[in-house]
N, C-alpha and C. Protein backbone atom coordinates (compact mmCIF):
# COMPACT_ATOMS: atom_id res chain seq x y z
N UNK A 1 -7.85 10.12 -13.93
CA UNK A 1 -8.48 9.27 -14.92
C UNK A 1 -9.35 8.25 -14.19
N UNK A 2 -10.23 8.39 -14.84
CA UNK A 2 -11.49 7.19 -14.17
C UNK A 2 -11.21 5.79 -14.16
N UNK A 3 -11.34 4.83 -13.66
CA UNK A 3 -11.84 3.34 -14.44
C UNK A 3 -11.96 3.19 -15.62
N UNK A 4 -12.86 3.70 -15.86
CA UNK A 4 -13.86 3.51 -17.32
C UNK A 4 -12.58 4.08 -18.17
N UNK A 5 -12.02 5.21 -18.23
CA UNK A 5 -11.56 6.22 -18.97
C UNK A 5 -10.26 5.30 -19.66
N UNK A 6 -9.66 4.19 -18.31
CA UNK A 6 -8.48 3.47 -18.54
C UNK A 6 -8.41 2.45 -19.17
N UNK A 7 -10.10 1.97 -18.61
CA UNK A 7 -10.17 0.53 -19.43
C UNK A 7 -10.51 0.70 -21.10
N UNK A 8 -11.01 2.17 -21.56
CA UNK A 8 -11.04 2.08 -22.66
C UNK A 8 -9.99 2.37 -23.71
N UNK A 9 -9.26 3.44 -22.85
CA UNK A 9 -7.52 3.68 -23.72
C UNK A 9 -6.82 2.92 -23.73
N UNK A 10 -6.91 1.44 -22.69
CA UNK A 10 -6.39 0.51 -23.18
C UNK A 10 -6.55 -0.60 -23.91
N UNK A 11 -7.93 -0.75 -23.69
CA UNK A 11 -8.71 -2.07 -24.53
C UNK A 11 -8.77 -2.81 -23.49
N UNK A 12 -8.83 -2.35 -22.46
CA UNK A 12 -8.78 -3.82 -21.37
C UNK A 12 -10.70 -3.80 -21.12
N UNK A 13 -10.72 -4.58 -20.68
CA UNK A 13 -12.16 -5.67 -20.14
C UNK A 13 -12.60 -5.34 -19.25
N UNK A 14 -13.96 -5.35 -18.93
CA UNK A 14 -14.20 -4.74 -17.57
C UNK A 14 -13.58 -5.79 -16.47
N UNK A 15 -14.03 -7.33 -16.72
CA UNK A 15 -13.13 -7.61 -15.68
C UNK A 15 -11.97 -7.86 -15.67
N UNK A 16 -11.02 -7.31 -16.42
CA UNK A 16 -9.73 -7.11 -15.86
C UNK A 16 -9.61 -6.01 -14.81
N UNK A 17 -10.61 -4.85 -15.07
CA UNK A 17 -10.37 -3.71 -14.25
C UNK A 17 -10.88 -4.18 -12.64
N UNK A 18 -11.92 -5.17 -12.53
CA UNK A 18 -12.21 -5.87 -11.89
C UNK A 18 -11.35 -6.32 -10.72
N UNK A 19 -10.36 -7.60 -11.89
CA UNK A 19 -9.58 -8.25 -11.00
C UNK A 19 -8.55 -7.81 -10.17
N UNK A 20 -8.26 -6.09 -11.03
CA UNK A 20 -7.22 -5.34 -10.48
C UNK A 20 -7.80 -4.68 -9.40
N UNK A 21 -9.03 -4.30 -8.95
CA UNK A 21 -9.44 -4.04 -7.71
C UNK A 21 -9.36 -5.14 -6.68
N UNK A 22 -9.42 -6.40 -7.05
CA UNK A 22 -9.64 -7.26 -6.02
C UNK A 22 -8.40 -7.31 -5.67
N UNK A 23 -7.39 -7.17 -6.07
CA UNK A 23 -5.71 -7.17 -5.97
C UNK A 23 -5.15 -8.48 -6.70
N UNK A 24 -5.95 -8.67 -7.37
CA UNK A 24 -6.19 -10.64 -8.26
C UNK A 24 -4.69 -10.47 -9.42
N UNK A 25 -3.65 -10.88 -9.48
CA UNK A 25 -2.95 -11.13 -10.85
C UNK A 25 -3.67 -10.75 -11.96
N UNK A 26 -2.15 -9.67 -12.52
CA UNK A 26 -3.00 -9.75 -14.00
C UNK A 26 -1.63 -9.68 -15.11
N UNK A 27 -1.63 -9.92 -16.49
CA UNK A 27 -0.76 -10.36 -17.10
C UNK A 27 0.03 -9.11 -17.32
N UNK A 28 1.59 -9.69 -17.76
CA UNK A 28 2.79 -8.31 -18.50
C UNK A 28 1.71 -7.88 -19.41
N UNK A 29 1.17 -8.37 -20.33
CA UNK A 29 0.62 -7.89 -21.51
C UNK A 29 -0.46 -7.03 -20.74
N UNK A 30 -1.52 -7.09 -19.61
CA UNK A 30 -2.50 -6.17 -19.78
C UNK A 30 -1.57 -5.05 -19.37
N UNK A 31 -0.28 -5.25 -18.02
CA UNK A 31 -0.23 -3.97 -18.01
C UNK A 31 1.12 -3.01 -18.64
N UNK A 32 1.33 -4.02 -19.72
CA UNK A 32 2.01 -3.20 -21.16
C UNK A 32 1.26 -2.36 -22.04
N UNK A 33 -0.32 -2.81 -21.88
CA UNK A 33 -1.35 -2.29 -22.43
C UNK A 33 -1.50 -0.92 -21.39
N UNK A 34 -1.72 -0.97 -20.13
CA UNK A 34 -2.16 0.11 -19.21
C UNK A 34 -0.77 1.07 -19.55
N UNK A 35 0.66 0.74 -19.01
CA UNK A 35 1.77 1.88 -19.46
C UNK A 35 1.53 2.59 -20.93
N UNK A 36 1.09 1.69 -21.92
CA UNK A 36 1.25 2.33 -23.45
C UNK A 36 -0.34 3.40 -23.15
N UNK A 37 -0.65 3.06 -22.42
CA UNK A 37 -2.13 4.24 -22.67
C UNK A 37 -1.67 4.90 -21.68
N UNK A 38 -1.02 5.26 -20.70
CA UNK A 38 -1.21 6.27 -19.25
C UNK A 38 0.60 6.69 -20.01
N UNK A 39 1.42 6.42 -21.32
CA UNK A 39 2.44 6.66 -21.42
C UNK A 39 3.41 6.71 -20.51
N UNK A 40 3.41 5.97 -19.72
CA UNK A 40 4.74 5.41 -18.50
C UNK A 40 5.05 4.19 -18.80
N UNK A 41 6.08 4.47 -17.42
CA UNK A 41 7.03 2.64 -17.54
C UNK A 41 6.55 1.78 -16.50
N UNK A 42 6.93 0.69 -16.55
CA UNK A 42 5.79 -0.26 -15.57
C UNK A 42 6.40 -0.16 -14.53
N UNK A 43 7.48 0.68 -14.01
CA UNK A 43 7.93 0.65 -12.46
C UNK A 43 6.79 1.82 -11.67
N UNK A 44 6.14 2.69 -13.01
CA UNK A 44 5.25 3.70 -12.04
C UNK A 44 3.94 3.00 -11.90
N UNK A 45 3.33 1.67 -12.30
CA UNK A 45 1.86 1.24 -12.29
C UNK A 45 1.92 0.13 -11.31
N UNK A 46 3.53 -0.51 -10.92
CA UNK A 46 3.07 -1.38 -9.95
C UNK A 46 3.77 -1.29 -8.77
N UNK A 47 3.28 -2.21 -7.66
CA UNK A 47 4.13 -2.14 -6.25
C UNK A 47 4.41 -3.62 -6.19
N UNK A 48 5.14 -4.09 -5.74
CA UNK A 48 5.72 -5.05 -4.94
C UNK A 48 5.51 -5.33 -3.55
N UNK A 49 4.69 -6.30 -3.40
CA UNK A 49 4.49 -6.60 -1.95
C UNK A 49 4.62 -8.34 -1.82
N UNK A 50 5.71 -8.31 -0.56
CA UNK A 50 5.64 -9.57 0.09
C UNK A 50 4.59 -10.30 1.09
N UNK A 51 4.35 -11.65 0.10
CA UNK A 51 3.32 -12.65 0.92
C UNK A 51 3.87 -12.42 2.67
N UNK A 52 2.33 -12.22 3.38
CA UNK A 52 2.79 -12.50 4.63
C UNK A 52 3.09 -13.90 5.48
N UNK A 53 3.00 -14.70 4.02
CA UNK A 53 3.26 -16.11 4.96
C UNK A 53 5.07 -16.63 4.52
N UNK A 54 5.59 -15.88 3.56
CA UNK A 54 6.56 -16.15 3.33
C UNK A 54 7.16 -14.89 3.94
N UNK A 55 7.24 -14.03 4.73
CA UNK A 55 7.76 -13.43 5.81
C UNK A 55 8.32 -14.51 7.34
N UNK A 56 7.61 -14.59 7.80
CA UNK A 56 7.75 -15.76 8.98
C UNK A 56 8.98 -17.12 8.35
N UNK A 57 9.45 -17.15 6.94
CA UNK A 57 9.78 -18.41 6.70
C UNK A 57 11.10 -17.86 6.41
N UNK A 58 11.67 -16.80 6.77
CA UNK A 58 13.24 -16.72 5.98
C UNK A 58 13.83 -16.34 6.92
């Protein structure tokens, strides 16, 4: 599925699709919007990654 193809089955904005390239935060709601259009659960659309400055601090 394209960009384009996602941002329109979901209703999202171009720059949301935007901010999600830049790796920028984006809300539960847009990507409750992205699972209800790609029909998954939100453990398959996101990753979890730790700040590298809060590595060095624990």
């Amino acid at each position: 599925m394209r960009k384009e193809d996602l941002r329109i089955a979901a209703g999202l904005t171009t720059n949301m699709i935007a901010n999600m390239g830049k790796g920028k935060n984006i809300s539960m709601e847009t990507l409750v919007r992205i699972c209800e259009a790609l029909n998954c659960g939100i453990l398959d659309v996101i990753e979890l990654e730790q700040d590298e400055d809060v590595e060095g601090k624990e």
